[in-house]
C-alpha atoms as a PDB file:
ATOM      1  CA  UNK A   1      17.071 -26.832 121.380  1.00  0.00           C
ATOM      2  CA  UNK A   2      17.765 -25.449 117.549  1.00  0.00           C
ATOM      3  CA  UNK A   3      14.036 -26.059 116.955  1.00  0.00           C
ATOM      4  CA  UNK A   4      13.192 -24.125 120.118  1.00  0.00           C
ATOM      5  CA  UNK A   5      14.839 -21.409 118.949  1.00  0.00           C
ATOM      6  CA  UNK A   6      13.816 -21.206 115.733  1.00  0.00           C
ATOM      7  CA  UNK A   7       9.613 -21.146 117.049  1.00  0.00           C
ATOM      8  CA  UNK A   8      10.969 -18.377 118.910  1.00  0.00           C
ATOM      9  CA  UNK A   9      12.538 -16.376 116.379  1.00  0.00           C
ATOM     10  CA  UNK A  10       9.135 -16.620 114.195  1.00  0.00           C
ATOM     11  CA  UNK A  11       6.689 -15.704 117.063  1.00  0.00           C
ATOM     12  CA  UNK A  12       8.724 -12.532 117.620  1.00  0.00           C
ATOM     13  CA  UNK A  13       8.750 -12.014 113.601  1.00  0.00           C
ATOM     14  CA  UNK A  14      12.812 -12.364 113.140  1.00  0.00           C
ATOM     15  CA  UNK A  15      14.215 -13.628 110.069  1.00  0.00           C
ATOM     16  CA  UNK A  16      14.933 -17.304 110.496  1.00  0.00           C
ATOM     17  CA  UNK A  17      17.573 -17.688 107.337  1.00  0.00           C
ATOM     18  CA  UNK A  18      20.737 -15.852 106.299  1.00  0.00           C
ATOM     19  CA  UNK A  19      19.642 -13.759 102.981  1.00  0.00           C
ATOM     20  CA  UNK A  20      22.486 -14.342 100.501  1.00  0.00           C
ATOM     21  CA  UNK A  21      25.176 -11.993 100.282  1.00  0.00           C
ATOM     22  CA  UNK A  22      25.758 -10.905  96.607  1.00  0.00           C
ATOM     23  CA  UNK A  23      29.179 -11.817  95.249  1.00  0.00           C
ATOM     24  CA  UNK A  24      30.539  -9.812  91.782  1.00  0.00           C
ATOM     25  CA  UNK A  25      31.871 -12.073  88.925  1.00  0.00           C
ATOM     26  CA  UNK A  26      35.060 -12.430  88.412  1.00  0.00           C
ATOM     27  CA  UNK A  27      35.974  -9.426  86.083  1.00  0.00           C
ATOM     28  CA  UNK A  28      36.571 -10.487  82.027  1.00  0.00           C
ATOM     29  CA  UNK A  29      39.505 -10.734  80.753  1.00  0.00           C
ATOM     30  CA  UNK A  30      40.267  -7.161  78.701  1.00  0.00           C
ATOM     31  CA  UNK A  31      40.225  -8.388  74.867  1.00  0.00           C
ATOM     32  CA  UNK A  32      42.678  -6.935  73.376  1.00  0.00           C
ATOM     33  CA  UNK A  33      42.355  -6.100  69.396  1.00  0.00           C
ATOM     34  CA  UNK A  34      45.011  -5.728  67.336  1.00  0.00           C
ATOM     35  CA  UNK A  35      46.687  -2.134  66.903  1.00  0.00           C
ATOM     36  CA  UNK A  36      46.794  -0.579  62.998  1.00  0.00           C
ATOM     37  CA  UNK A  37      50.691  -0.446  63.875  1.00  0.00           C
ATOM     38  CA  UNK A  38      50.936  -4.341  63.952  1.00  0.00           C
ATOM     39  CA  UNK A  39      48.845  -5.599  61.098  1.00  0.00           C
ATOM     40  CA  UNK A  40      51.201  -7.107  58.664  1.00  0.00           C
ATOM     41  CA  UNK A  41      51.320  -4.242  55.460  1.00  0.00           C
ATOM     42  CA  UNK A  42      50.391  -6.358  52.942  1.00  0.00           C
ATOM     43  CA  UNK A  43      48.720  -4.904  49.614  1.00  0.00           C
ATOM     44  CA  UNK A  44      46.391  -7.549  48.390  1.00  0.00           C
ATOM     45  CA  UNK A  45      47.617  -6.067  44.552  1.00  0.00           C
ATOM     46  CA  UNK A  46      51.152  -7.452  46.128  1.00  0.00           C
ATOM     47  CA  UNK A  47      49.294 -10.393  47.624  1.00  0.00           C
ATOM     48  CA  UNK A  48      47.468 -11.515  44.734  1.00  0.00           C
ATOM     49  CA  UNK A  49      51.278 -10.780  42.581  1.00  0.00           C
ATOM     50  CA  UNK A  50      53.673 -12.967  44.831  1.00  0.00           C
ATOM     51  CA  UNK A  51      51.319 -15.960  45.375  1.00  0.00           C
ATOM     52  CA  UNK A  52      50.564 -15.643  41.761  1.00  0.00           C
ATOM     53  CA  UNK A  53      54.087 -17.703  41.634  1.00  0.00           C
ATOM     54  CA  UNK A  54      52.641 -20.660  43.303  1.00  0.00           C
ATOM     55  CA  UNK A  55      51.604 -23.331  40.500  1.00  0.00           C
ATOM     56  CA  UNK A  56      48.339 -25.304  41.513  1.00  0.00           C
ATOM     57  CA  UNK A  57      46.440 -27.871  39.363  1.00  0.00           C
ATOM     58  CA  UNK A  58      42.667 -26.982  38.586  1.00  0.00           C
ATOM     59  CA  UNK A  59      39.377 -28.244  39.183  1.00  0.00           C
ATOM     60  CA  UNK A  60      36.013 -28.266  38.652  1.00  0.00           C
ATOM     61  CA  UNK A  61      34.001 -29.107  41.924  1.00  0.00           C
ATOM     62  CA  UNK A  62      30.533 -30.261  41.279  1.00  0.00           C
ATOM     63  CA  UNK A  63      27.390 -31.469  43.508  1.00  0.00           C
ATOM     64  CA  UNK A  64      23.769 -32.537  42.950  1.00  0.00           C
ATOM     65  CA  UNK A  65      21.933 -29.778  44.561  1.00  0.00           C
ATOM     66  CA  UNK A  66      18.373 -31.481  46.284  1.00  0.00           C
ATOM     67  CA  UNK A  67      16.799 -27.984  45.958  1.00  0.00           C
ATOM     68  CA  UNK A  68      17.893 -25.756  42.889  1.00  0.00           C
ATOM     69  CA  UNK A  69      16.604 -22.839  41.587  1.00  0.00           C
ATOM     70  CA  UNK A  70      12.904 -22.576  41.297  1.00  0.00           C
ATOM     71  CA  UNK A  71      13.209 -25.865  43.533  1.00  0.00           C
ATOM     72  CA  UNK A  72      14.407 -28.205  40.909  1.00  0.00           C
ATOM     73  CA  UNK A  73      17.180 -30.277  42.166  1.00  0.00           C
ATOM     74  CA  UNK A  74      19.829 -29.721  39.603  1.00  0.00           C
ATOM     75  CA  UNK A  75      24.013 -29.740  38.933  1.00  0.00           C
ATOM     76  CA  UNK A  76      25.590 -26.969  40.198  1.00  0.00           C
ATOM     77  CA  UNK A  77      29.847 -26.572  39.934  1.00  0.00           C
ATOM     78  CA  UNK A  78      32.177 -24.071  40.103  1.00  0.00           C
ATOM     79  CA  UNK A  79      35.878 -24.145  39.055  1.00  0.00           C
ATOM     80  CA  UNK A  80      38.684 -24.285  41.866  1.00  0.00           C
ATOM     81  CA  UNK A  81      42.382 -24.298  42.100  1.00  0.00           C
ATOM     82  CA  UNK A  82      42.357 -24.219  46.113  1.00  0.00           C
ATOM     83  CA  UNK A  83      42.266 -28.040  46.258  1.00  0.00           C
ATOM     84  CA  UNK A  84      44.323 -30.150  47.751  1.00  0.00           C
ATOM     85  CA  UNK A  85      45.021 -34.163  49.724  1.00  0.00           C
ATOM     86  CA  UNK A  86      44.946 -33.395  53.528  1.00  0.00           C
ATOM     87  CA  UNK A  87      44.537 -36.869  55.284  1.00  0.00           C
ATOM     88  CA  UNK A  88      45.353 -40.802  54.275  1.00  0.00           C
ATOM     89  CA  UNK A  89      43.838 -42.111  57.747  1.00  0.00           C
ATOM     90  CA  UNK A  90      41.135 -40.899  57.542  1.00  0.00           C
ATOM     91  CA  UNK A  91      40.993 -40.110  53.587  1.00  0.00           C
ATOM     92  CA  UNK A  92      40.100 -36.261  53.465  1.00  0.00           C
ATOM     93  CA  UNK A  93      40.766 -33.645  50.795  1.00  0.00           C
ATOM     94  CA  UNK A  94      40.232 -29.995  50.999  1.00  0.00           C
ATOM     95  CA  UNK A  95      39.245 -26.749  48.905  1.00  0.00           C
ATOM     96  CA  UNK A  96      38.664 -22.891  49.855  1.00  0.00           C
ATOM     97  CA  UNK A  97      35.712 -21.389  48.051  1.00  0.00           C
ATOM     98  CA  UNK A  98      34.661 -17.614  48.732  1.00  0.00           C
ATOM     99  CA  UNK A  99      32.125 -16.847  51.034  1.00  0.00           C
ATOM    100  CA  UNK A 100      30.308 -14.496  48.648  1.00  0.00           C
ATOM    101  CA  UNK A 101      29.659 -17.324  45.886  1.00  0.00           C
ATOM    102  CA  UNK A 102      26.267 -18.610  45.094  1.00  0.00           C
ATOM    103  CA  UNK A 103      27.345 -21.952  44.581  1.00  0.00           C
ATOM    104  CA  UNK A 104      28.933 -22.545  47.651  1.00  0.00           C
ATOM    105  CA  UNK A 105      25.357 -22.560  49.206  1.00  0.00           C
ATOM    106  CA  UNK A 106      23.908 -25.685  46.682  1.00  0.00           C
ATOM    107  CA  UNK A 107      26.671 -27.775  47.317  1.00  0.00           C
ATOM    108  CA  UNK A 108      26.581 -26.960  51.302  1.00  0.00           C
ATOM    109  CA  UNK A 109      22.959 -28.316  50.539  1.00  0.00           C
ATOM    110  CA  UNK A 110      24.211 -31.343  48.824  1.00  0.00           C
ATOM    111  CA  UNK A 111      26.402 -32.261  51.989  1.00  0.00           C
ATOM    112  CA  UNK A 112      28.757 -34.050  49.310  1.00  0.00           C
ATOM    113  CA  UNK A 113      30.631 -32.770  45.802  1.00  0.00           C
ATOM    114  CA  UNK A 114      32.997 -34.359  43.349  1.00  0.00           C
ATOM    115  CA  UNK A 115      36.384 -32.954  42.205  1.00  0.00           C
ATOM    116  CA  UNK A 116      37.095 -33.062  38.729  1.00  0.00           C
ATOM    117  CA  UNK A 117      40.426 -32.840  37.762  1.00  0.00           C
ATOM    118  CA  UNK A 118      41.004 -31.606  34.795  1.00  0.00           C
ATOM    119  CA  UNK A 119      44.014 -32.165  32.310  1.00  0.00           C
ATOM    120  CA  UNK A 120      45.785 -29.867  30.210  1.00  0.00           C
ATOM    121  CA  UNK A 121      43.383 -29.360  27.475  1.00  0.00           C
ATOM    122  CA  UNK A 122      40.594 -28.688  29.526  1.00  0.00           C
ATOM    123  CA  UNK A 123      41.092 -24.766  29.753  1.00  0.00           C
ATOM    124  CA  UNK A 124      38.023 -23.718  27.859  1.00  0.00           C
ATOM    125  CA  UNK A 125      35.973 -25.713  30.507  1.00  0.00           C
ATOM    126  CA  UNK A 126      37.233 -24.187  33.456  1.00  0.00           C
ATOM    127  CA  UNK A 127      36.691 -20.702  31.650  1.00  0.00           C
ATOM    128  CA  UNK A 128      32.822 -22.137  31.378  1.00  0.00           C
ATOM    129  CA  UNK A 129      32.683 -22.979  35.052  1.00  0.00           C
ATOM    130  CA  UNK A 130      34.420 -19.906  36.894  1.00  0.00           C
ATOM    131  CA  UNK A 131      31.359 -17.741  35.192  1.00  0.00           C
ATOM    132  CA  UNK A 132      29.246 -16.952  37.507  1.00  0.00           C
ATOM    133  CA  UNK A 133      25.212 -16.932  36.478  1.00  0.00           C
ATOM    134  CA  UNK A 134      25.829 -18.619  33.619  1.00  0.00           C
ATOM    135  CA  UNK A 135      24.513 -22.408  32.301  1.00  0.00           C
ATOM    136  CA  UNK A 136      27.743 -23.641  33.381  1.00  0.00           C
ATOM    137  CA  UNK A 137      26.391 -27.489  32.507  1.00  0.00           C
ATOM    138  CA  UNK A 138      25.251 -26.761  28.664  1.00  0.00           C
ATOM    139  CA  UNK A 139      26.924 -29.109  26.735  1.00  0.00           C
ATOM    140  CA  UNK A 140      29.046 -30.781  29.429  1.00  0.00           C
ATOM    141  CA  UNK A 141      28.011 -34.159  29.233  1.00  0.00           C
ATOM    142  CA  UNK A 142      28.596 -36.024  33.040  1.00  0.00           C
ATOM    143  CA  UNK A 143      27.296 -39.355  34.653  1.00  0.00           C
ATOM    144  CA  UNK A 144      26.706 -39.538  38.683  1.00  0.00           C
ATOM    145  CA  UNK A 145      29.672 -40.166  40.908  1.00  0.00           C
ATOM    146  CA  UNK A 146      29.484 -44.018  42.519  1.00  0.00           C
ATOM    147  CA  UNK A 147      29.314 -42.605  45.809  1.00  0.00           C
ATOM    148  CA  UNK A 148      27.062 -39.339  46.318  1.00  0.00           C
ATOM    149  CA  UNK A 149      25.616 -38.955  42.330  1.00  0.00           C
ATOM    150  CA  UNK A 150      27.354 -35.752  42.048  1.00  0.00           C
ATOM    151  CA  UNK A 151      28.191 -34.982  38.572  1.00  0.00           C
ATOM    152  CA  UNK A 152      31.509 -36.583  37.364  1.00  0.00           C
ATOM    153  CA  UNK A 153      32.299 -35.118  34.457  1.00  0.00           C
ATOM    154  CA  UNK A 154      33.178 -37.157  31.064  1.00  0.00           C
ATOM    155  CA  UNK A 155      36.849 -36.906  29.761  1.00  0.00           C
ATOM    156  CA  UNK A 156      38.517 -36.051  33.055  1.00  0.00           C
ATOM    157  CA  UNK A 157      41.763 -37.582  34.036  1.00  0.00           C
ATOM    158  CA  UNK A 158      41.245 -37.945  37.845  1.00  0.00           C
ATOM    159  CA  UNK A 159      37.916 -37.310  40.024  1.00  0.00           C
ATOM    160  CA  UNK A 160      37.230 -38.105  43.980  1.00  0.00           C
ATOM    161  CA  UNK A 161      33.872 -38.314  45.100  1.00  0.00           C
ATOM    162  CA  UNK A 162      33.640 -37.038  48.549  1.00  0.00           C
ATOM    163  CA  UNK A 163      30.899 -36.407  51.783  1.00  0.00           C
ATOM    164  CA  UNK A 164      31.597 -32.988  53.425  1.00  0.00           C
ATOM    165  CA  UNK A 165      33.072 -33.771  56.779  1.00  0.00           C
ATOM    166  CA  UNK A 166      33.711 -30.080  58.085  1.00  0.00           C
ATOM    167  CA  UNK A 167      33.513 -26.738  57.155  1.00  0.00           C
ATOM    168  CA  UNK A 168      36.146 -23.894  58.525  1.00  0.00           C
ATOM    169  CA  UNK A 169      36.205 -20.320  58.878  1.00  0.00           C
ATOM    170  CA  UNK A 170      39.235 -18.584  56.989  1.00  0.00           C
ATOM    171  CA  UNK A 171      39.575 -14.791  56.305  1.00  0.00           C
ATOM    172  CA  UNK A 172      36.951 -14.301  53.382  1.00  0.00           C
ATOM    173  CA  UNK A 173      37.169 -17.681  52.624  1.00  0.00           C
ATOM    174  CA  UNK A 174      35.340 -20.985  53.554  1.00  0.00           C
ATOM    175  CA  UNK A 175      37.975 -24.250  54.338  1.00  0.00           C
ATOM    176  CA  UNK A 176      35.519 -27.091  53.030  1.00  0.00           C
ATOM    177  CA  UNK A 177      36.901 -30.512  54.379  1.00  0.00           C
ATOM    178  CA  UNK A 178      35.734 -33.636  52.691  1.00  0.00           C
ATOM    179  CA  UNK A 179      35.719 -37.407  53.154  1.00  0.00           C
ATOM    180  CA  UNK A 180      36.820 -39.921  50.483  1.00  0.00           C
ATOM    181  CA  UNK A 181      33.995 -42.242  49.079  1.00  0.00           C
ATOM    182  CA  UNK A 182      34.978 -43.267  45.964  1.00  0.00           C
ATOM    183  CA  UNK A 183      37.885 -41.742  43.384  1.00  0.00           C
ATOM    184  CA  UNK A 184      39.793 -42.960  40.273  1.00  0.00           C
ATOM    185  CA  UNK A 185      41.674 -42.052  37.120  1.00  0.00           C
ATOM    186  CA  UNK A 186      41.809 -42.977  33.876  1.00  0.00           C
ATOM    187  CA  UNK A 187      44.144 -45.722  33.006  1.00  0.00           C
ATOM    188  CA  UNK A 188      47.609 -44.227  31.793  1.00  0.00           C
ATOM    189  CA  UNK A 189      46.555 -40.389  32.023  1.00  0.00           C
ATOM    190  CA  UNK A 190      44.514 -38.186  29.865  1.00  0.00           C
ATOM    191  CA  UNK A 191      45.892 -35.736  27.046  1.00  0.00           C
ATOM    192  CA  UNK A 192      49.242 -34.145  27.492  1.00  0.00           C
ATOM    193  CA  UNK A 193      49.351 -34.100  31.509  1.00  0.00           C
ATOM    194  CA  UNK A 194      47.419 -31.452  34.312  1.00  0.00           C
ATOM    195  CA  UNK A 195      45.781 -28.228  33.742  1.00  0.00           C
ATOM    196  CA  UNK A 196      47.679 -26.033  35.679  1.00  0.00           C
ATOM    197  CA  UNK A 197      47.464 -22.231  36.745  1.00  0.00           C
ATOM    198  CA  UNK A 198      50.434 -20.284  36.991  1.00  0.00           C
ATOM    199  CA  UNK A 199      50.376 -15.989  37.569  1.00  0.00           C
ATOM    200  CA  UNK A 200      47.199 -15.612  35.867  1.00  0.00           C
ATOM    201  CA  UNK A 201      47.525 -18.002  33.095  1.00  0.00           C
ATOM    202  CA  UNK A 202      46.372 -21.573  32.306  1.00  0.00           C
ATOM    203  CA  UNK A 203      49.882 -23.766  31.349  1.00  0.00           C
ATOM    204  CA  UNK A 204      50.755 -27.543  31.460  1.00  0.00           C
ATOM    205  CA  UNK A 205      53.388 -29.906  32.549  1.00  0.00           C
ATOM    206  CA  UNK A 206      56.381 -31.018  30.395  1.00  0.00           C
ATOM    207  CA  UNK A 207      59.096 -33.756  31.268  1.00  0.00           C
END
């Protein structure tokens, strides 16, 4: 019967389907950005001033980049106090580095970097390192890391040799998350304790 009806429908030229009605989306959410009235007033002068009080060891984080400048694979480093331990299960450590710097980039290449802790007399060596353009590696003598051959540098106290396991967006800032391979420290410390930064200034530990 339904297939009489339908050789009837065509000989008389009527439409033998349903076109489909259009249906709208469901409207967007509205996204709502945040008023000039509710962003928190904070100078970065005062910023910069009040964290300033915070204490934090320094580094030196290094990598072998596979494609340097004028494509030779070469060291590249920078130095960093924004390093810290985040995980034991898995082992993971962390450091911030600025999205504007041009070392960032070689060690993203790398897809691993060491952390060189540095101890208290190792000032004039960070100086070296947080230059930007310069030869930061003339005259710093280093041997590979065990695990990825990034440069471990000699006369450290502590060093971890890691594998970059994520990288996070924060503000201006890049969260770099890295995987433990390898690490160590020399046997009864180094010198006369950490390097550390406090308000602007390199200072040390005393007990």
């Amino acid at each position: 019967m339904a297939a009489t009806a339908v050789r009837y429908l065509r000989s008389v030229g009527a439409a033998t389907a349903v076109a489909p009605v259009p249906v709208d989306p469901l409207p967007r959410p509205a996204l709502r950005a945040v008023a000039e009235d509710e962003r928190l007033p904070v100078d970065p002068d005062e910023f910069r001033r009040v964290l300033g009080h915070f204490a934090s060891g320094v580094t030196i984080v290094t990598a072998h980049d596979p494609d340097g400048p004028g494509g030779t694979a070469g060291p590249a480093g920078f130095a960093c106090q924004s390093f810290a331990s985040l995980s034991l299960d898995p082992p993971l450590v962390t450091f911030m580095v600025a999205r504007t710097s041009t070392t960032w980039p070689r060690i993203a290449r790398a897809g691993a970097f060491c952390v060189n802790i540095l101890g208290a007399e190792q000032g004039a060596l960070c100086r070296s390192f947080a230059v930007s353009g310069a030869d930061k590696f003339a005259g710093v003598s280093h041997t590979p890391a065990p695990a990825t051959g990034s440069p471990l540098l000699d006369s450290v106290p502590a060093w971890v040799d890691c594998r970059i396991q994520a990288v996070h967006t924060g503000g201006d800032h890049l969260i770099v998350v890295g995987r433990v391979e390898a690490l160590g420290a020399a046997e009864g410390g180094v010198g006369d304790g950490p390097l550390l930064f406090h308000q602007g200034a390199f200072g040390r530990f005393s007990r």
